[in-house]
PDB file of N, CA and C in Angstrom:
ATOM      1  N   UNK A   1       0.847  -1.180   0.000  1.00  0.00           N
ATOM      2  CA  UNK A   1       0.000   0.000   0.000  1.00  0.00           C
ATOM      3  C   UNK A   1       0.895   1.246   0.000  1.00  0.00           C
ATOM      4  N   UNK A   2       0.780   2.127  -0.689  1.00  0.00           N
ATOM      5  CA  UNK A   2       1.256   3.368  -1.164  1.00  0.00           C
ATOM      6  C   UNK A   2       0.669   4.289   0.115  1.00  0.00           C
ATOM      7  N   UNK A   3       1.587   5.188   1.069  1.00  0.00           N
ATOM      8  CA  UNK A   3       0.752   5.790   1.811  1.00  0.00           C
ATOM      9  C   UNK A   3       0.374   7.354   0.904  1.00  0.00           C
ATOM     10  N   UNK A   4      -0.652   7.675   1.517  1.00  0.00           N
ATOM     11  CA  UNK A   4      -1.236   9.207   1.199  1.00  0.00           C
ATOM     12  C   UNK A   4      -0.322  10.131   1.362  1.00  0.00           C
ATOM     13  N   UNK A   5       0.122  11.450   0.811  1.00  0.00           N
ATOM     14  CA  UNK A   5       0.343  12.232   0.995  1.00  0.00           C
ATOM     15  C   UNK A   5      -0.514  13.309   1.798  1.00  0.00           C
ATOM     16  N   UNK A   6      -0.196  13.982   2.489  1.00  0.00           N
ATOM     17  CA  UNK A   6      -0.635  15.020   3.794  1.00  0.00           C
ATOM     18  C   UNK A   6      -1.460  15.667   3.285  1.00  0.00           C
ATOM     19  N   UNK A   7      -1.592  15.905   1.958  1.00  0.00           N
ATOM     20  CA  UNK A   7      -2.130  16.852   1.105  1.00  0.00           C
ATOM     21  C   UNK A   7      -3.456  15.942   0.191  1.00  0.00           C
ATOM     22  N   UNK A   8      -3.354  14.951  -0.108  1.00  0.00           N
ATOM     23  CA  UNK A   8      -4.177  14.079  -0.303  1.00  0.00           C
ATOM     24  C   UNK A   8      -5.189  13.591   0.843  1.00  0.00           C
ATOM     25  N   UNK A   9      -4.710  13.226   1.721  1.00  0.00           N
ATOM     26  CA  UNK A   9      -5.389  13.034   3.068  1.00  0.00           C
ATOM     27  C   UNK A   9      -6.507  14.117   3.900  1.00  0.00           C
ATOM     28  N   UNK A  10      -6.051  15.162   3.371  1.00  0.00           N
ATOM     29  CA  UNK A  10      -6.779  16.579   3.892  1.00  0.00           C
ATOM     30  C   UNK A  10      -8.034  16.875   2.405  1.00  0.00           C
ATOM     31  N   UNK A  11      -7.948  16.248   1.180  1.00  0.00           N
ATOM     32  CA  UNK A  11      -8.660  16.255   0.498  1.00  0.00           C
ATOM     33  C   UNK A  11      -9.593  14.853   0.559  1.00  0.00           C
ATOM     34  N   UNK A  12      -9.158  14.098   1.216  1.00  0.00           N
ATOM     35  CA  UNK A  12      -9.634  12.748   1.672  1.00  0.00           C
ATOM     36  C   UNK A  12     -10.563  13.428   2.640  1.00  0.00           C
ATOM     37  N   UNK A  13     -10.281  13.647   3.750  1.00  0.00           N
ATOM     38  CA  UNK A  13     -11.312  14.026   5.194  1.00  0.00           C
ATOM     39  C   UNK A  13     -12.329  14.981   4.766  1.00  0.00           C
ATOM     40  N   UNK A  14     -11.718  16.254   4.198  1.00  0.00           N
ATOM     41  CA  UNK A  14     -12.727  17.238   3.807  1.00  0.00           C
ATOM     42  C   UNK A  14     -13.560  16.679   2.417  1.00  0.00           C
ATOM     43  N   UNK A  15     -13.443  15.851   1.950  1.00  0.00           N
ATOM     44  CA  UNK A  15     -14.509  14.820   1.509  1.00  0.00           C
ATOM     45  C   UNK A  15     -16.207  14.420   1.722  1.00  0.00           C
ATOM     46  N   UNK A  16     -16.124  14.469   2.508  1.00  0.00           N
ATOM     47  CA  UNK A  16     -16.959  13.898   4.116  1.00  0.00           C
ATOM     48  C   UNK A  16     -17.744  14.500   5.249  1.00  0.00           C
ATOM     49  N   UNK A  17     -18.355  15.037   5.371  1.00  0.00           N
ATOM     50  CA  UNK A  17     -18.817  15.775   6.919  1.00  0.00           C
ATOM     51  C   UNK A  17     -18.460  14.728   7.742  1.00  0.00           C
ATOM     52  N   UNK A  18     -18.807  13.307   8.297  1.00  0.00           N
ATOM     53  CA  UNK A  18     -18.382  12.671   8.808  1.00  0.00           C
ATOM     54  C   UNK A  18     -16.852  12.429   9.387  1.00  0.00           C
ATOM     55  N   UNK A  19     -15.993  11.957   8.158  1.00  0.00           N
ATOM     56  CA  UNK A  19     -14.849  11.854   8.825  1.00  0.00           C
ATOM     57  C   UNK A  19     -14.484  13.396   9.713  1.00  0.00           C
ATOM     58  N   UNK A  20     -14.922  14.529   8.571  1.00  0.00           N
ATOM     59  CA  UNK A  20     -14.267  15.401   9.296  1.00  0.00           C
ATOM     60  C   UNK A  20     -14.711  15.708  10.725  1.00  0.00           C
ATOM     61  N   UNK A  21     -16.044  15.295  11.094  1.00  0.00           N
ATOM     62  CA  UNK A  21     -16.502  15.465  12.241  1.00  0.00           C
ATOM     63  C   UNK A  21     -15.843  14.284  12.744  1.00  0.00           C
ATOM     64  N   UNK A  22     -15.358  13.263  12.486  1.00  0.00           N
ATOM     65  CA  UNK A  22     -14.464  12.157  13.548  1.00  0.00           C
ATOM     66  C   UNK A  22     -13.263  13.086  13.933  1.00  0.00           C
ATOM     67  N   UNK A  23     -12.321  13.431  12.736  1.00  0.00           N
ATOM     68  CA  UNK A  23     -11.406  14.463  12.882  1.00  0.00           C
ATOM     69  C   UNK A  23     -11.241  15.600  13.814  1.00  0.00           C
ATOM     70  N   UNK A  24     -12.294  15.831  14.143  1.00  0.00           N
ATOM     71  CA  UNK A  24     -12.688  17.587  15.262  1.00  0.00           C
ATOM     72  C   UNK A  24     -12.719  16.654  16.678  1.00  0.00           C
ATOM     73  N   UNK A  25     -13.531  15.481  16.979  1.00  0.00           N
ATOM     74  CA  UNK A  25     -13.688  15.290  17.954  1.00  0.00           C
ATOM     75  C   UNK A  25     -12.037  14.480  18.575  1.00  0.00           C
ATOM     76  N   UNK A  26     -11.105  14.315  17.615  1.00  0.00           N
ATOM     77  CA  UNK A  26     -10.001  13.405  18.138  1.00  0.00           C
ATOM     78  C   UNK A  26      -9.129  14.671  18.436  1.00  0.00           C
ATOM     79  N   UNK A  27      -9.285  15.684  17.839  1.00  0.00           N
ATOM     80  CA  UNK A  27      -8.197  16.791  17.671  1.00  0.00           C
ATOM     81  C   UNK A  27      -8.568  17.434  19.021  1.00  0.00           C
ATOM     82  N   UNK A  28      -9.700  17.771  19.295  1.00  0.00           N
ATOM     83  CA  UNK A  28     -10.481  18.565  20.507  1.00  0.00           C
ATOM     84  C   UNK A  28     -10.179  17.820  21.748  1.00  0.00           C
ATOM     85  N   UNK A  29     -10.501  16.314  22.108  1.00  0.00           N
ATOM     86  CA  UNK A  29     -10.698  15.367  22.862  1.00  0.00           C
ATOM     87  C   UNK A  29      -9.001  14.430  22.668  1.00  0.00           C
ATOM     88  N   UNK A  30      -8.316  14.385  21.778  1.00  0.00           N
ATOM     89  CA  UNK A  30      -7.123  13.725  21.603  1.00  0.00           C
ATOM     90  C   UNK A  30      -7.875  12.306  21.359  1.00  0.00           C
ATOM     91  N   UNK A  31      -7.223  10.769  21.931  1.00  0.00           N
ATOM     92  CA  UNK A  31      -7.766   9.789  22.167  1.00  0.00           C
ATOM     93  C   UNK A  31      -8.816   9.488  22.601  1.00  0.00           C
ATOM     94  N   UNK A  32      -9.979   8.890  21.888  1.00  0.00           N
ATOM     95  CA  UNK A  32     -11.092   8.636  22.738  1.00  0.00           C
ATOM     96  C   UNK A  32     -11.698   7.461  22.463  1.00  0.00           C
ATOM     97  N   UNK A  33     -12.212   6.417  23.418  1.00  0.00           N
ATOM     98  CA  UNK A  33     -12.966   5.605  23.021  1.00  0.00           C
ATOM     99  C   UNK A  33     -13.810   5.439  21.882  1.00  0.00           C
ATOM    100  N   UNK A  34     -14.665   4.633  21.348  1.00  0.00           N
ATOM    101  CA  UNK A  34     -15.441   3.934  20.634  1.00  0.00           C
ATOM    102  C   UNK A  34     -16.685   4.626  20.879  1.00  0.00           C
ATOM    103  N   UNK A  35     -17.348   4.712  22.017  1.00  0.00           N
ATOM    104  CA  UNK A  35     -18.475   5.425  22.704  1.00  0.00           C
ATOM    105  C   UNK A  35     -18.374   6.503  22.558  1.00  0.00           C
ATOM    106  N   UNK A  36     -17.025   7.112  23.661  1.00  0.00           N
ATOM    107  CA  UNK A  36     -17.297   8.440  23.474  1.00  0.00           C
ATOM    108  C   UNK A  36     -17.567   9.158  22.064  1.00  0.00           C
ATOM    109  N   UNK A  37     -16.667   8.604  21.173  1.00  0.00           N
ATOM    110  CA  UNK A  37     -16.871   9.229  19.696  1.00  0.00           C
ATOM    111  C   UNK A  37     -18.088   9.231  19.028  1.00  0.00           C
ATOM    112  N   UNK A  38     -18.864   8.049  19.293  1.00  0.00           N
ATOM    113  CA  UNK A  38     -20.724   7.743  19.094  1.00  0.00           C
ATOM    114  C   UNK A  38     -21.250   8.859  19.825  1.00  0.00           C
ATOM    115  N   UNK A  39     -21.163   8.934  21.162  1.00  0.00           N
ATOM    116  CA  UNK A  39     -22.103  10.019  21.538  1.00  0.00           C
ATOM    117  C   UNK A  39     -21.950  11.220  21.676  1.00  0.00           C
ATOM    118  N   UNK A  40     -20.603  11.859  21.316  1.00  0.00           N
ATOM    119  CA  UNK A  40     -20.126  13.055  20.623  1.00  0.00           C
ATOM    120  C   UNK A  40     -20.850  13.980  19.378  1.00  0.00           C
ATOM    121  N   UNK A  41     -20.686  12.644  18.880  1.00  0.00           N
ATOM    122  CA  UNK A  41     -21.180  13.182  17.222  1.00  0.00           C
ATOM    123  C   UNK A  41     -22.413  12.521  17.046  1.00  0.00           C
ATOM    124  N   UNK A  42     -22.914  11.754  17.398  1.00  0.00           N
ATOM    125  CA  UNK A  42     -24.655  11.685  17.631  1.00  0.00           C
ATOM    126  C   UNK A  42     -25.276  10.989  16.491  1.00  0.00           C
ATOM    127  N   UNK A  43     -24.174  10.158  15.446  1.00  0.00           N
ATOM    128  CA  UNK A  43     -24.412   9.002  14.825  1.00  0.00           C
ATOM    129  C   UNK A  43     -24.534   7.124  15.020  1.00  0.00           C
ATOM    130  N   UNK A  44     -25.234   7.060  14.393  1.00  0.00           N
ATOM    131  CA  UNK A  44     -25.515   5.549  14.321  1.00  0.00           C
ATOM    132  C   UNK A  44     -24.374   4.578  14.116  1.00  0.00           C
ATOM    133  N   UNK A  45     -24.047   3.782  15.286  1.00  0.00           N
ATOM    134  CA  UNK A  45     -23.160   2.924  15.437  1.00  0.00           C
ATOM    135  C   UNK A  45     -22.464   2.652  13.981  1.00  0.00           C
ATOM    136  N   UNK A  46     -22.883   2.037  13.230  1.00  0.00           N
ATOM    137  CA  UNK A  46     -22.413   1.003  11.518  1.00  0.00           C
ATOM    138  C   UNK A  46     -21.856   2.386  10.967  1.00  0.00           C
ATOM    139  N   UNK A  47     -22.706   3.500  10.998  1.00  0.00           N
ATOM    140  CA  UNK A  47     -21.846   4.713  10.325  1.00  0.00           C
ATOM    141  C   UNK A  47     -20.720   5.032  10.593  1.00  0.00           C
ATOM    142  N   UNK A  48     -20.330   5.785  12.087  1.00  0.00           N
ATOM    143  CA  UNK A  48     -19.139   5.642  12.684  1.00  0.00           C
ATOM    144  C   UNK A  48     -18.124   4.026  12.844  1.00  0.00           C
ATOM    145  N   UNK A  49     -18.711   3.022  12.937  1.00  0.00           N
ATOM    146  CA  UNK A  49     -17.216   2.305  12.711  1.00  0.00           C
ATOM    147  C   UNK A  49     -16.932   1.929  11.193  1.00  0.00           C
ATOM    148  N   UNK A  50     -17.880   2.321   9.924  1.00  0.00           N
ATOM    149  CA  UNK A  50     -17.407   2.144   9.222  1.00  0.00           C
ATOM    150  C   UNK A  50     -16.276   3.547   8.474  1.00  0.00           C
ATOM    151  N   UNK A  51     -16.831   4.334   8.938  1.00  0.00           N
ATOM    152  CA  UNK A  51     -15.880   5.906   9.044  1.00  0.00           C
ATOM    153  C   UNK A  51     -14.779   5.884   9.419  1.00  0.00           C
ATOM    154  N   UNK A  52     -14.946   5.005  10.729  1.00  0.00           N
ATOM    155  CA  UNK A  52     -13.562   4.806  11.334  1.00  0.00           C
ATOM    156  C   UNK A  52     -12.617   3.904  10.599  1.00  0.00           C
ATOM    157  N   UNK A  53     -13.044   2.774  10.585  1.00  0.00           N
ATOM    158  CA  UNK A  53     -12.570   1.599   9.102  1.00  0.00           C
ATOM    159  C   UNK A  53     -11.651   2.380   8.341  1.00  0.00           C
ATOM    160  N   UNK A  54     -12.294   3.433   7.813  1.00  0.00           N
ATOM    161  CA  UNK A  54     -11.894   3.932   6.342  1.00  0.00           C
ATOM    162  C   UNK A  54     -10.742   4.535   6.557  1.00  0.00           C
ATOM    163  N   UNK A  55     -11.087   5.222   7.345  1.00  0.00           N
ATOM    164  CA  UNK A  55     -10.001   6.391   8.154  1.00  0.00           C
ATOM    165  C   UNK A  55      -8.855   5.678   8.636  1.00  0.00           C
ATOM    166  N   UNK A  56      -8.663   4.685   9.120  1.00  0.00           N
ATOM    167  CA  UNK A  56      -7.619   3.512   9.670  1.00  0.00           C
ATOM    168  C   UNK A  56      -7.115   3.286   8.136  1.00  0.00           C
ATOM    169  N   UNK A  57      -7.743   2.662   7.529  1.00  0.00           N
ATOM    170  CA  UNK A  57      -7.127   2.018   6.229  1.00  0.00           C
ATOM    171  C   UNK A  57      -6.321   2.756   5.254  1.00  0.00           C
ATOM    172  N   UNK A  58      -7.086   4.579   5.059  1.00  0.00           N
ATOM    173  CA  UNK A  58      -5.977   5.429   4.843  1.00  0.00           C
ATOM    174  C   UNK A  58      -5.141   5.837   5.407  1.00  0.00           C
ATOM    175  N   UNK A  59      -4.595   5.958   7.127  1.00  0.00           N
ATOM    176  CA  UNK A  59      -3.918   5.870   7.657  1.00  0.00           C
ATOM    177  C   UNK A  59      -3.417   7.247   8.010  1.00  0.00           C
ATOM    178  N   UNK A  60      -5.424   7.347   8.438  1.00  0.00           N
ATOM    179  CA  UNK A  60      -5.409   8.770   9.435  1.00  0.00           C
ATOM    180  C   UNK A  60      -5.338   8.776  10.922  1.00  0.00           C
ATOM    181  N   UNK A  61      -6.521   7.649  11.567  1.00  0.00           N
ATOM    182  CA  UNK A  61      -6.287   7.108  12.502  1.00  0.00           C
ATOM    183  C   UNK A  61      -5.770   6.025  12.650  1.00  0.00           C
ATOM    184  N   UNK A  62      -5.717   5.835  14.560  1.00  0.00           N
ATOM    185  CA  UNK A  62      -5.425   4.299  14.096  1.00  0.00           C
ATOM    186  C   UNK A  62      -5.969   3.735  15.960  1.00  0.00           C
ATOM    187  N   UNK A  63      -5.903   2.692  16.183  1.00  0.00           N
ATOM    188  CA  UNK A  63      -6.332   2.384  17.444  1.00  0.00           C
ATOM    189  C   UNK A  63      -5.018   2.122  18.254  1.00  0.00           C
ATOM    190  N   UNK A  64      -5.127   2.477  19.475  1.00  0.00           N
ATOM    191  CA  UNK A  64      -4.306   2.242  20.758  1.00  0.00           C
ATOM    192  C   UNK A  64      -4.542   1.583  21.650  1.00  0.00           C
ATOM    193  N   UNK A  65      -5.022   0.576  22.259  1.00  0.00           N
ATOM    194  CA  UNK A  65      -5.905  -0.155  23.049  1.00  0.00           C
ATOM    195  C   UNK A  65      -7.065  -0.005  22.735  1.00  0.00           C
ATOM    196  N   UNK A  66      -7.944   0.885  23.537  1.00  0.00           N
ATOM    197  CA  UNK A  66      -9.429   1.107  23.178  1.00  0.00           C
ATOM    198  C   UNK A  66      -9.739   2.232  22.750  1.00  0.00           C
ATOM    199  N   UNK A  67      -8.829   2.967  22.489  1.00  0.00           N
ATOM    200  CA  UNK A  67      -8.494   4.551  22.005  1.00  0.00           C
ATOM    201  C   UNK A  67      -8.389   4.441  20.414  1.00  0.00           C
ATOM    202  N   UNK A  68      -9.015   5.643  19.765  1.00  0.00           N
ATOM    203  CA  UNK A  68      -9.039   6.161  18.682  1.00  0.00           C
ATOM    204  C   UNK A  68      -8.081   7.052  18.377  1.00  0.00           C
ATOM    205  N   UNK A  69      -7.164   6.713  17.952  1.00  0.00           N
ATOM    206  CA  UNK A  69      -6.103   8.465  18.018  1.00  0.00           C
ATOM    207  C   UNK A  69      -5.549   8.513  16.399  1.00  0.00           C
ATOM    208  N   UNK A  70      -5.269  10.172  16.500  1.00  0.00           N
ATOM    209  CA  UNK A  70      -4.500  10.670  15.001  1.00  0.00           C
ATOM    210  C   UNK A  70      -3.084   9.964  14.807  1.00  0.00           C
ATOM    211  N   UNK A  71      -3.117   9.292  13.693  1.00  0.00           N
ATOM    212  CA  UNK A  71      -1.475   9.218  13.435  1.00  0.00           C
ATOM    213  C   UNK A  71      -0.516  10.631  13.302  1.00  0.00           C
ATOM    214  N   UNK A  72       0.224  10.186  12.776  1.00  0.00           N
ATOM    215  CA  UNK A  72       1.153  11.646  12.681  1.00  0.00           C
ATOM    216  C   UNK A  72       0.608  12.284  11.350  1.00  0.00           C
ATOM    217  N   UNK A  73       0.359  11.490  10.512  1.00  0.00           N
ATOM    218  CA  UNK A  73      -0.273  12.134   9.104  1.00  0.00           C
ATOM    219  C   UNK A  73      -1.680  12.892   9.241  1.00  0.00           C
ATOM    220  N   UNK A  74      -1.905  11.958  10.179  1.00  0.00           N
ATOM    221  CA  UNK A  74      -3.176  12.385  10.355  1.00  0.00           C
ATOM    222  C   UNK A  74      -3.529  14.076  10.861  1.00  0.00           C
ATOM    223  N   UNK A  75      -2.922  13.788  11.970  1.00  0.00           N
ATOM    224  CA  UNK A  75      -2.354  15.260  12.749  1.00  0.00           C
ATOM    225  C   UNK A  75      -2.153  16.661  11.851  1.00  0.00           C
ATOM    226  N   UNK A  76      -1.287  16.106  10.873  1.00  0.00           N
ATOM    227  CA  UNK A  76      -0.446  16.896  10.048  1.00  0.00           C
ATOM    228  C   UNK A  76      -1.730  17.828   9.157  1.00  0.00           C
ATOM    229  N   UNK A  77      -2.707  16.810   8.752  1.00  0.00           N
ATOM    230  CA  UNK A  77      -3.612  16.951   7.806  1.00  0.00           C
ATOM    231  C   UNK A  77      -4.801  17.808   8.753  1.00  0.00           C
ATOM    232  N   UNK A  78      -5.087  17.369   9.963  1.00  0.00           N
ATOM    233  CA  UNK A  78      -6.171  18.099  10.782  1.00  0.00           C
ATOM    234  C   UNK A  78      -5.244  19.560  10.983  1.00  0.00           C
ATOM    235  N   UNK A  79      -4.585  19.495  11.403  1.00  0.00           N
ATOM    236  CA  UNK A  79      -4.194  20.831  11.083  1.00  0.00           C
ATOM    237  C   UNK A  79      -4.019  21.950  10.319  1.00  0.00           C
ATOM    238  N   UNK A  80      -3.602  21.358   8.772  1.00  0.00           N
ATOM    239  CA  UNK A  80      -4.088  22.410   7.668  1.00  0.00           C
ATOM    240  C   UNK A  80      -5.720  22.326   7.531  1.00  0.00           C
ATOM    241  N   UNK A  81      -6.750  21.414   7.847  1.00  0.00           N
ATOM    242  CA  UNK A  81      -7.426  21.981   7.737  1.00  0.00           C
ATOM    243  C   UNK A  81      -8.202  22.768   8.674  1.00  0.00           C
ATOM    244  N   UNK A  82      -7.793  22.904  10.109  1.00  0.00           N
ATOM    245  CA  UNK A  82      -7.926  23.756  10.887  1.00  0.00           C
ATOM    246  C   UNK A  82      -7.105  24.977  10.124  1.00  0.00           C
ATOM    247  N   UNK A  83      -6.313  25.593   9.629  1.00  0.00           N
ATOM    248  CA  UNK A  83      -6.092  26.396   8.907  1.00  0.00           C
ATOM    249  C   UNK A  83      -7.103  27.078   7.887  1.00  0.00           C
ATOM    250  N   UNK A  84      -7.488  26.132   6.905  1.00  0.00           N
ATOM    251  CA  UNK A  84      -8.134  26.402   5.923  1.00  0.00           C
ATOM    252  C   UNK A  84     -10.046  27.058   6.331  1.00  0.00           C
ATOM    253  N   UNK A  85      -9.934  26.430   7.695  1.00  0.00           N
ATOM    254  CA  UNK A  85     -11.097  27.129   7.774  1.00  0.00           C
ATOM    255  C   UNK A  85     -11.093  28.530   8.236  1.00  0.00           C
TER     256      UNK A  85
END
């Protein structure tokens, strides 16, 4: 697998209302459970872990035990688009 570029990845998330709303709540909150991220953002279970799925597989997030957290790319990318807004 070819990873994303930082710049690709930020056109990846802002894609989405979703991811990007996964994105706000990891950046705001850092690591967070499975739950907390469900009742944060106030979607239906299958939506969020398949969001999350996606987001892992491009290799924005990734899991830590039971924690959801930004990789470093990931990071990199929530940040320009905290910029861009």
């Amino acid at each position: 697998m070819v990873e994303a570029t930082v710049e690709e990845l930020v056109g990846y998330i802002n894609g989405n209302a979703k991811r990007k709303q996964v994105i706000d709540v990891l950046v705001k909150k850092g690591g967070e459970p499975f739950e907390i991220i469900e009742k944060t953002m106030r979607v239906p279970k299958l939506m969020l872990e398949k969001t999350l799925k996606d987001l892992i597989e491009k290799g924005v997030v990734k899991k830590q035990k039971d924690k959801y957290v930004l990789t470093e790319s990931g990071a990199a990318a929530a940040t320009i688009l905290h910029a861009m807004r």
